[in-house]
PDB file of N, CA and C in Angstrom:
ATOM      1  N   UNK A   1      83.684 113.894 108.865  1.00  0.00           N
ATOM      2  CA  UNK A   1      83.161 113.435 107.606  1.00  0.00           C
ATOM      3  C   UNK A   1      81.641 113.524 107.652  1.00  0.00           C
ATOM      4  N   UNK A   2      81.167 114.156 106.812  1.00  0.00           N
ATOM      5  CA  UNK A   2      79.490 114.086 106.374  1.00  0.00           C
ATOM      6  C   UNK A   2      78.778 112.913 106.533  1.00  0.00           C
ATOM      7  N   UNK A   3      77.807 112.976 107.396  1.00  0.00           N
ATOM      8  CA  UNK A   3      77.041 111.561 107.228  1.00  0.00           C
ATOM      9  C   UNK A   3      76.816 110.918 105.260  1.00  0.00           C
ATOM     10  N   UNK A   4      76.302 111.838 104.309  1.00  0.00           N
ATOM     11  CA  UNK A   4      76.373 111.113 103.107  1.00  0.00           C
ATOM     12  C   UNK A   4      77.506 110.508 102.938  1.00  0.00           C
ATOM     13  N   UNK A   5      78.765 111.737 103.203  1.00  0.00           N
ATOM     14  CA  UNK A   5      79.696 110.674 102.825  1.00  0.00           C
ATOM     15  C   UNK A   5      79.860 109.528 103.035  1.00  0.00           C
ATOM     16  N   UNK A   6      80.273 109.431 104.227  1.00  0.00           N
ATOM     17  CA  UNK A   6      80.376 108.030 105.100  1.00  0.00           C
ATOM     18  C   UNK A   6      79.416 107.253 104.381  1.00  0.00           C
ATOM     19  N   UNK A   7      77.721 107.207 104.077  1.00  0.00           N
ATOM     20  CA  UNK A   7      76.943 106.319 103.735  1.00  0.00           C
ATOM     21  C   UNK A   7      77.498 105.842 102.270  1.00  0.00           C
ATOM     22  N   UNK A   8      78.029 106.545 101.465  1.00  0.00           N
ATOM     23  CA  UNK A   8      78.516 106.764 100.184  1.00  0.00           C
ATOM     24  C   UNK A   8      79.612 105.785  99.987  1.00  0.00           C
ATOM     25  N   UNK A   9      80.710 105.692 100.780  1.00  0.00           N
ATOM     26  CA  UNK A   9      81.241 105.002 101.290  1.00  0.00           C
ATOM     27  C   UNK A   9      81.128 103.359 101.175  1.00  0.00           C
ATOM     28  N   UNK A  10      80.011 103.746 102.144  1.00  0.00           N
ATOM     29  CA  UNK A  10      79.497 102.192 102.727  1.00  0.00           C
ATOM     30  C   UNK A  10      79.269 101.497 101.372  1.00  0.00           C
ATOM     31  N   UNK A  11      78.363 102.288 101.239  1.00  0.00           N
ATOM     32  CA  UNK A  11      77.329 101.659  99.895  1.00  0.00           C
ATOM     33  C   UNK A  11      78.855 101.148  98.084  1.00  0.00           C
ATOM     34  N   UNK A  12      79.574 101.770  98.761  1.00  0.00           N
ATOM     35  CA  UNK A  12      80.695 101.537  97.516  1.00  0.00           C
ATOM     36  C   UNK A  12      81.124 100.527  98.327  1.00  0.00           C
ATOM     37  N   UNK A  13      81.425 100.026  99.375  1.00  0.00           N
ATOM     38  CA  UNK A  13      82.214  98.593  99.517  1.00  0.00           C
ATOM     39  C   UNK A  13      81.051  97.923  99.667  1.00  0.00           C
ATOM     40  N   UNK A  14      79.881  97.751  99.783  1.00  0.00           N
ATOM     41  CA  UNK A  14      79.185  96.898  99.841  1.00  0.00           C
ATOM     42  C   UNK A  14      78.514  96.195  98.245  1.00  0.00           C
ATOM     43  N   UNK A  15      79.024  97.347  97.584  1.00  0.00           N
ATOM     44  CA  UNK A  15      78.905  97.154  96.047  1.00  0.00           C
ATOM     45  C   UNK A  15      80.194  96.543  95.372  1.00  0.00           C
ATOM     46  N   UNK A  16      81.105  96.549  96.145  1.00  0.00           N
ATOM     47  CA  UNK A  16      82.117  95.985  95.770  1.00  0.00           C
ATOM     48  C   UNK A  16      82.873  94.553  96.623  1.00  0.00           C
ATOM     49  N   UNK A  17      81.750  94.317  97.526  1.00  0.00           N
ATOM     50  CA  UNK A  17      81.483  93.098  97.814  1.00  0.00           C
ATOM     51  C   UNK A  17      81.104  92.356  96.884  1.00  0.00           C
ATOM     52  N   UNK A  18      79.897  93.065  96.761  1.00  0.00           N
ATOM     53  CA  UNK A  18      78.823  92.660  95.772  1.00  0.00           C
ATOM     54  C   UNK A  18      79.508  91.572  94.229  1.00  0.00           C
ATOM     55  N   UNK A  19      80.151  92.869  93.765  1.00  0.00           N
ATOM     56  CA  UNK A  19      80.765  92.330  92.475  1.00  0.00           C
ATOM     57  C   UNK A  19      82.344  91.413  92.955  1.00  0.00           C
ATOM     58  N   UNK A  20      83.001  91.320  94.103  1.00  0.00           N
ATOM     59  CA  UNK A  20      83.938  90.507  94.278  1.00  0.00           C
ATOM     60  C   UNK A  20      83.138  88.954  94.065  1.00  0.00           C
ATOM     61  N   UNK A  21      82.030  88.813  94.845  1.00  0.00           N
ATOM     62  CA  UNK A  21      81.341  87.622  94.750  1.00  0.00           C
ATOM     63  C   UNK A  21      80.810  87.253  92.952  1.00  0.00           C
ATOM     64  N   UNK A  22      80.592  87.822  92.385  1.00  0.00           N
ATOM     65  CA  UNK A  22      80.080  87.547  91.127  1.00  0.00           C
ATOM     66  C   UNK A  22      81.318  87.517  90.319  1.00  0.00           C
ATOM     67  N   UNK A  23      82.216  87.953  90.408  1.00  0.00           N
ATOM     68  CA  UNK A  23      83.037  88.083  89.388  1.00  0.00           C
ATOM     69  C   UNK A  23      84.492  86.760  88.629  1.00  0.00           C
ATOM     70  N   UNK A  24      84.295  86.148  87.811  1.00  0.00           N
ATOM     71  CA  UNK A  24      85.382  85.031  87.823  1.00  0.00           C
ATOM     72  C   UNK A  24      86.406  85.629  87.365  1.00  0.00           C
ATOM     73  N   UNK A  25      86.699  86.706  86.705  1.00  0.00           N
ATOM     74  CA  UNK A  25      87.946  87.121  85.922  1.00  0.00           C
ATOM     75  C   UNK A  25      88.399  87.594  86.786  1.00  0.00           C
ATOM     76  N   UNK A  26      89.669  87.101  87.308  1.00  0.00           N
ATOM     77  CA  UNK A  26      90.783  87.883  88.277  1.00  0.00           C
ATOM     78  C   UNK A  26      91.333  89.155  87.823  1.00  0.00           C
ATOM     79  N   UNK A  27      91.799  89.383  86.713  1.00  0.00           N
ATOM     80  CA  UNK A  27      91.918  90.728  85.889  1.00  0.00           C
ATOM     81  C   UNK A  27      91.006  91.992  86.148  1.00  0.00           C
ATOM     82  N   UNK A  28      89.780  91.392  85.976  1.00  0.00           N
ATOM     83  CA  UNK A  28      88.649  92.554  85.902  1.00  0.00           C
ATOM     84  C   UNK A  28      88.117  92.513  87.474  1.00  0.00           C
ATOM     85  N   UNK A  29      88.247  92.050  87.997  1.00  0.00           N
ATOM     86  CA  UNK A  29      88.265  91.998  89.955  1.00  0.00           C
ATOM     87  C   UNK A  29      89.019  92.857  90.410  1.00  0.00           C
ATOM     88  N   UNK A  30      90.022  92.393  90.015  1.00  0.00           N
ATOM     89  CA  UNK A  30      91.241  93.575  90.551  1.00  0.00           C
ATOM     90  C   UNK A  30      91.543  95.107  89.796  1.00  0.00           C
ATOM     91  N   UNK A  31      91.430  94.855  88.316  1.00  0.00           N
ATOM     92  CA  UNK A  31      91.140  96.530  88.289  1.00  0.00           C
ATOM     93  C   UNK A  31      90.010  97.258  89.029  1.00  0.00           C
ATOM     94  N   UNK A  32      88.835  96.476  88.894  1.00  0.00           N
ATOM     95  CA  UNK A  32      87.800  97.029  89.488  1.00  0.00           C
ATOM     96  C   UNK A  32      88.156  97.585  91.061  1.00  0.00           C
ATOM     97  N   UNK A  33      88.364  96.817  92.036  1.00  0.00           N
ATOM     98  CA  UNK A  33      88.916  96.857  93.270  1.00  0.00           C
ATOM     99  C   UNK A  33      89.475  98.188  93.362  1.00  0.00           C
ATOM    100  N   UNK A  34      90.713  98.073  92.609  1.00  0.00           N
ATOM    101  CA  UNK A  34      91.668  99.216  92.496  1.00  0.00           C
ATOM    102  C   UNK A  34      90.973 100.193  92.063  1.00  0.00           C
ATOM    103  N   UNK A  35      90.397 100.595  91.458  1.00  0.00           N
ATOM    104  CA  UNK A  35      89.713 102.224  91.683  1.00  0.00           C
ATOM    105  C   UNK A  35      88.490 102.294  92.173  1.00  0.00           C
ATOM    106  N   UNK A  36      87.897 101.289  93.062  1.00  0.00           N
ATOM    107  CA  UNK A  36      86.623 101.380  93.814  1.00  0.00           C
ATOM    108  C   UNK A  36      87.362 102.094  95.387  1.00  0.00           C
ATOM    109  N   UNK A  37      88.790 101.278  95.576  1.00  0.00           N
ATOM    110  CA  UNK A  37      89.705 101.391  96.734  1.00  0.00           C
ATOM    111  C   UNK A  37      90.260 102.788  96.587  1.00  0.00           C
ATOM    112  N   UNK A  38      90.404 103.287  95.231  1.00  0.00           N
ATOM    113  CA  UNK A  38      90.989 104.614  95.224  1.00  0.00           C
ATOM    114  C   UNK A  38      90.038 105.523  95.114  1.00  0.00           C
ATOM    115  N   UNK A  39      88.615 105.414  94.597  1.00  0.00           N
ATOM    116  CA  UNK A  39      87.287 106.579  95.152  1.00  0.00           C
ATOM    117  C   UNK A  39      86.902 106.484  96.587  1.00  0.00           C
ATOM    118  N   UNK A  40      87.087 105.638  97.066  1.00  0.00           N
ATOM    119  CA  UNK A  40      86.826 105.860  98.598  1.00  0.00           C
ATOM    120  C   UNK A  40      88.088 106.385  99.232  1.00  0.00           C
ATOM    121  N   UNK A  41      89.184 106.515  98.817  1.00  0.00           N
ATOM    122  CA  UNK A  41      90.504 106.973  99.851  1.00  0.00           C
ATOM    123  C   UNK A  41      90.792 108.382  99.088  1.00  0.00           C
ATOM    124  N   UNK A  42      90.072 108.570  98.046  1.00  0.00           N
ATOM    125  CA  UNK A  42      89.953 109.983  96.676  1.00  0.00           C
ATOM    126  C   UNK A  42      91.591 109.914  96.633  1.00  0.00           C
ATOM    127  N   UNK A  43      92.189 108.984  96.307  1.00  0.00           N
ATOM    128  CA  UNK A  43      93.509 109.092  95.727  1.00  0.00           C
ATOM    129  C   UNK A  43      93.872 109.242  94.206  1.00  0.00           C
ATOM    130  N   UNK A  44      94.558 109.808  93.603  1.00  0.00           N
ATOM    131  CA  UNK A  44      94.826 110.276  92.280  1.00  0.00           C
ATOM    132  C   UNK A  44      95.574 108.524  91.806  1.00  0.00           C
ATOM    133  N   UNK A  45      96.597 107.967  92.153  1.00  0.00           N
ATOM    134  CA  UNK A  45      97.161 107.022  91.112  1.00  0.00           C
ATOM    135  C   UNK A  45      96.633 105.974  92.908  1.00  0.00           C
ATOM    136  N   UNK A  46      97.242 104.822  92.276  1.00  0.00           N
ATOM    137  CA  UNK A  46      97.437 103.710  92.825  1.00  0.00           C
ATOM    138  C   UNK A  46      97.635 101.753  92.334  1.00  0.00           C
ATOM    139  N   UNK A  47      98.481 101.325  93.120  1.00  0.00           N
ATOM    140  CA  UNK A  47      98.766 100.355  92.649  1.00  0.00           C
ATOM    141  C   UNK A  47      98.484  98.804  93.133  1.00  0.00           C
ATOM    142  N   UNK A  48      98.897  97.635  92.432  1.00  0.00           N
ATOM    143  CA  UNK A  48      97.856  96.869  93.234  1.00  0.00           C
ATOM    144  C   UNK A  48      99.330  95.782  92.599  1.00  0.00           C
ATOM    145  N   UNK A  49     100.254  95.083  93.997  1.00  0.00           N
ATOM    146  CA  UNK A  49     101.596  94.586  93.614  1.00  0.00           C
ATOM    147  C   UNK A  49     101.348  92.761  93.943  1.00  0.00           C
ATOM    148  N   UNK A  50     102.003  91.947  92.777  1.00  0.00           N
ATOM    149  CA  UNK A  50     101.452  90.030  93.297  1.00  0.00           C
ATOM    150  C   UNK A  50     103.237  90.000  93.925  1.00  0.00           C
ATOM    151  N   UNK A  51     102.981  88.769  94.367  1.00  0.00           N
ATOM    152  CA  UNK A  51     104.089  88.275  94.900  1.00  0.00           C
ATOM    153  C   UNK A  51     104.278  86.940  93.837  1.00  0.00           C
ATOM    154  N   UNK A  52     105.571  87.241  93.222  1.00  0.00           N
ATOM    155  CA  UNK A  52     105.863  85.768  92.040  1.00  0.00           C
ATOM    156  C   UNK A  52     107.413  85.452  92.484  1.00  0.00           C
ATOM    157  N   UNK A  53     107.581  84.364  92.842  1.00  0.00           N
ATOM    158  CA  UNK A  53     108.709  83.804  93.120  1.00  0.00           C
ATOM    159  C   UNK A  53     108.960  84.639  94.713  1.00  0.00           C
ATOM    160  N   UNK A  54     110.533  85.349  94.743  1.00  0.00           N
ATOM    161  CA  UNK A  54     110.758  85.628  95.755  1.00  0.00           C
ATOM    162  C   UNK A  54     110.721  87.072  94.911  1.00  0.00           C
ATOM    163  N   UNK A  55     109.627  87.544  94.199  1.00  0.00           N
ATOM    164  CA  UNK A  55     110.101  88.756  93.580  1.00  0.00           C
ATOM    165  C   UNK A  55     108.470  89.556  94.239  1.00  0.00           C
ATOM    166  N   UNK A  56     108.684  91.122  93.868  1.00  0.00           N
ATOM    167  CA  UNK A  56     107.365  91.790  93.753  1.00  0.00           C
ATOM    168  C   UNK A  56     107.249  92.303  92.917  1.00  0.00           C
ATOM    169  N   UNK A  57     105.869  91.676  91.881  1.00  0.00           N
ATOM    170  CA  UNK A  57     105.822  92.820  90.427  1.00  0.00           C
ATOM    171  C   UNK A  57     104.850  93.659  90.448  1.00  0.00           C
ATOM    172  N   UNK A  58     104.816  94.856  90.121  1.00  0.00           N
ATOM    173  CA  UNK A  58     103.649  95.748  89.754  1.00  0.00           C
ATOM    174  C   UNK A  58     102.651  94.730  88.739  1.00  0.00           C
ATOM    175  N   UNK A  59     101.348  94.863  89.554  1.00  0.00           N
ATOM    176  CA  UNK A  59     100.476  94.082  88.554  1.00  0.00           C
ATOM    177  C   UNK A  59      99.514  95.125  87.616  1.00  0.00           C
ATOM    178  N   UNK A  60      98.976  95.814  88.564  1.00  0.00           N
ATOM    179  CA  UNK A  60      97.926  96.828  88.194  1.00  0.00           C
ATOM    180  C   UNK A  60      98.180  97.973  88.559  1.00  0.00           C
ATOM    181  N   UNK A  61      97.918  99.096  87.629  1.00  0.00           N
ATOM    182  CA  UNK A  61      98.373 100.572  88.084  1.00  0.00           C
ATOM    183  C   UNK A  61      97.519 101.431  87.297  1.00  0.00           C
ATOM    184  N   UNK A  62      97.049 102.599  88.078  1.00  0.00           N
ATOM    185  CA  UNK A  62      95.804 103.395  87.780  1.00  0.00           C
ATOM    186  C   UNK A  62      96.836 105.105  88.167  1.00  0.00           C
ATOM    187  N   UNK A  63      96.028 106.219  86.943  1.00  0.00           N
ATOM    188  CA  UNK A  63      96.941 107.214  87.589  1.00  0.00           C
ATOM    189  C   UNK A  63      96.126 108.343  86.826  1.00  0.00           C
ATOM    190  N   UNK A  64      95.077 108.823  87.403  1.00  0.00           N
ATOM    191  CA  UNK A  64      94.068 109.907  87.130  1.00  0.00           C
ATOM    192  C   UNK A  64      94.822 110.685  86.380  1.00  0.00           C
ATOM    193  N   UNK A  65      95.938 111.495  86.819  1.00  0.00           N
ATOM    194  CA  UNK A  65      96.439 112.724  86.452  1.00  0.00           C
ATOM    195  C   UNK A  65      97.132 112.667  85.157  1.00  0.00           C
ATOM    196  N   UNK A  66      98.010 110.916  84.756  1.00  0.00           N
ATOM    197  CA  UNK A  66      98.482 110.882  83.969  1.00  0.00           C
ATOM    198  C   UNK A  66      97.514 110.464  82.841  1.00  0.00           C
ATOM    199  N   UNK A  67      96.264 109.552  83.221  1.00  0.00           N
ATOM    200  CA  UNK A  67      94.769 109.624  82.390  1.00  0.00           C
ATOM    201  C   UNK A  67      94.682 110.773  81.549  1.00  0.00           C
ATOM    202  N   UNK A  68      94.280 111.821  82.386  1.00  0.00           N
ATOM    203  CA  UNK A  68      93.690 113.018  82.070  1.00  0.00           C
ATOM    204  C   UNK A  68      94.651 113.754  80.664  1.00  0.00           C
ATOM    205  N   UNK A  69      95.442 113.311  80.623  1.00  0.00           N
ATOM    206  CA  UNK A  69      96.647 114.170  79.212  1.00  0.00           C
ATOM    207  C   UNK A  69      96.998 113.362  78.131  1.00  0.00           C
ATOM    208  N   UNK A  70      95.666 111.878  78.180  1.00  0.00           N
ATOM    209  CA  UNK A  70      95.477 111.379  76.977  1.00  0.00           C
ATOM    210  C   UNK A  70      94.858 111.631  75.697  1.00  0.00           C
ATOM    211  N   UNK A  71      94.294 111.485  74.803  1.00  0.00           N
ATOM    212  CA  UNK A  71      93.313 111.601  73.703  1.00  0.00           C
ATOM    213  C   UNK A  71      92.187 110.655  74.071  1.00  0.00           C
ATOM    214  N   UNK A  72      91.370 111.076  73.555  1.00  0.00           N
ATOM    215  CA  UNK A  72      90.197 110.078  73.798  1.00  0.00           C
ATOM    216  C   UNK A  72      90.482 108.456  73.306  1.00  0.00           C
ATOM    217  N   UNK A  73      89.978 106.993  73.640  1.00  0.00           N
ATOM    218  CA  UNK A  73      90.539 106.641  73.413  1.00  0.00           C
ATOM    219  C   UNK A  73      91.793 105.909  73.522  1.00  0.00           C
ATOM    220  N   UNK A  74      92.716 106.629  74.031  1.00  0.00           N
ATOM    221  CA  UNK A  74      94.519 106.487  74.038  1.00  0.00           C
ATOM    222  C   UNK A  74      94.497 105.747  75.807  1.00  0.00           C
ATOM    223  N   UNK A  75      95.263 104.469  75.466  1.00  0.00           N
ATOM    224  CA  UNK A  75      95.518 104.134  77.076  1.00  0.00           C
ATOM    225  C   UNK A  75      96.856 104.688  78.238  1.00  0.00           C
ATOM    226  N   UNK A  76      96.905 104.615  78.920  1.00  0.00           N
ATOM    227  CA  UNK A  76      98.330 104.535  79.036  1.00  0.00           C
ATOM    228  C   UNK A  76      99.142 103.952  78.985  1.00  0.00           C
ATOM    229  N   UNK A  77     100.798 103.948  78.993  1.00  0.00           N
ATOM    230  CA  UNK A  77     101.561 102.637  78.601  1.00  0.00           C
ATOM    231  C   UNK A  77     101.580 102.265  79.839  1.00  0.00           C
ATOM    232  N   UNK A  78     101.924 101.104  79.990  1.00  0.00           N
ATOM    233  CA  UNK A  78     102.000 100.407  81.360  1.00  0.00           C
ATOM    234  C   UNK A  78     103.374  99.100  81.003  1.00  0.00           C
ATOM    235  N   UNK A  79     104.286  99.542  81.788  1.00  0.00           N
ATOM    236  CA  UNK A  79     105.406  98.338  81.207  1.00  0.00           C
ATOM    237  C   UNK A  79     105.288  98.029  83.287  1.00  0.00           C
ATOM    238  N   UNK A  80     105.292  96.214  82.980  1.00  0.00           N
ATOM    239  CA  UNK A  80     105.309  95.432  84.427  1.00  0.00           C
ATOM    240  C   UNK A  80     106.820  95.758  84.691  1.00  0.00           C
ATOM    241  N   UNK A  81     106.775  95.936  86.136  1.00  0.00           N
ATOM    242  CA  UNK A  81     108.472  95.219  86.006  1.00  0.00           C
ATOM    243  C   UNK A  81     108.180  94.746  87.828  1.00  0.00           C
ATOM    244  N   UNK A  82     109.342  94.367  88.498  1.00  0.00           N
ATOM    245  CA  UNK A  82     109.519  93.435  89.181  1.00  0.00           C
ATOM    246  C   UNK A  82     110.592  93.933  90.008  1.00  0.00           C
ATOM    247  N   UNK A  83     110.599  93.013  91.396  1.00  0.00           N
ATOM    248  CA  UNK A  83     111.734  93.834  92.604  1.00  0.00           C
ATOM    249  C   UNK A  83     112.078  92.742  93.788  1.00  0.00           C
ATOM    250  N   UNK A  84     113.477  92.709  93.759  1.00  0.00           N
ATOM    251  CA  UNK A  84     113.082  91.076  94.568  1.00  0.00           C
ATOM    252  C   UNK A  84     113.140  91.451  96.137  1.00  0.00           C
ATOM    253  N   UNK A  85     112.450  90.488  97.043  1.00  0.00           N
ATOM    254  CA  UNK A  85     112.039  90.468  98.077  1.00  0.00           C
ATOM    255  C   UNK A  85     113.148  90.278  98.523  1.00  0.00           C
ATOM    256  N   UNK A  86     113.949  90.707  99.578  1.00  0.00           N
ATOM    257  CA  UNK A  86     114.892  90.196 100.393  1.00  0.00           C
ATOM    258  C   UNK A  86     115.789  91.745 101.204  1.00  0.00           C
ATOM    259  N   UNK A  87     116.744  91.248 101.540  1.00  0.00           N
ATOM    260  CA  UNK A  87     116.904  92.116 102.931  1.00  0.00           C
ATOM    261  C   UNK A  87     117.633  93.466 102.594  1.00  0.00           C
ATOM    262  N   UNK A  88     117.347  93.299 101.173  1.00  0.00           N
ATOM    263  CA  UNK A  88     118.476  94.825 100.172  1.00  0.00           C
ATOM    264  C   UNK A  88     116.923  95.711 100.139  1.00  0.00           C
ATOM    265  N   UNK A  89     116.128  95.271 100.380  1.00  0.00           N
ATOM    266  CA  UNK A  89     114.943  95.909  99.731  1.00  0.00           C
ATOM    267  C   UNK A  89     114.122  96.593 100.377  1.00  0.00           C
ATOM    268  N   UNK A  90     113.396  97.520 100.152  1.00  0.00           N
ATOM    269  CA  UNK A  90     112.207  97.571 100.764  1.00  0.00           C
ATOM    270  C   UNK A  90     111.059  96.651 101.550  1.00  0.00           C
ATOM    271  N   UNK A  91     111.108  95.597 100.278  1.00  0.00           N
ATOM    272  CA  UNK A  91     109.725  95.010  99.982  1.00  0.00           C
ATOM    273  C   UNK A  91     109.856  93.742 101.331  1.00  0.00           C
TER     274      UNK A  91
END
């Protein structure tokens, strides 16, 4: 890896220190997070999952590629859904 990179890097989690400390909205923390976490790993989608009850729901979800084939404007749909924790599962 390129020394800029790496510094590039740095300087993005230290900026995202930065704004974890300032920030009260849990919403806007965690989207933020989630694509500060996905320019440093240069990943196209990614997701960010809470733990509610004994379940796991998709909370936050980001997805460049499916971005990109919007209208200006236009969000994507995003429907939550949920997966319960236990020994059938993955999770």
């Amino acid at each position: 890896m390129k020394r800029s990179t790496k510094e590039e890097k740095l300087q993005s989690i230290i900026q995202s220190e930065k704004f974890l400390n300032q920030t009260q909205d849990l919403d806007v923390l965690l989207e933020t997070l989630l694509t500060e976490a996905r320019t440093i790993v240069n990943a196209d989608a990614g997701s960010i999952y809470v733990v509610e009850d004994d379940r796991l729901r998709i909370k936050y979800a980001q997805n460049n590629t499916e971005l990109k084939k919007l209208s200006a404007g236009e969000k994507l749909p995003f429907v939550s859904f949920s997966f319960p924790m236990n020994e059938y599962s993955i999770a």
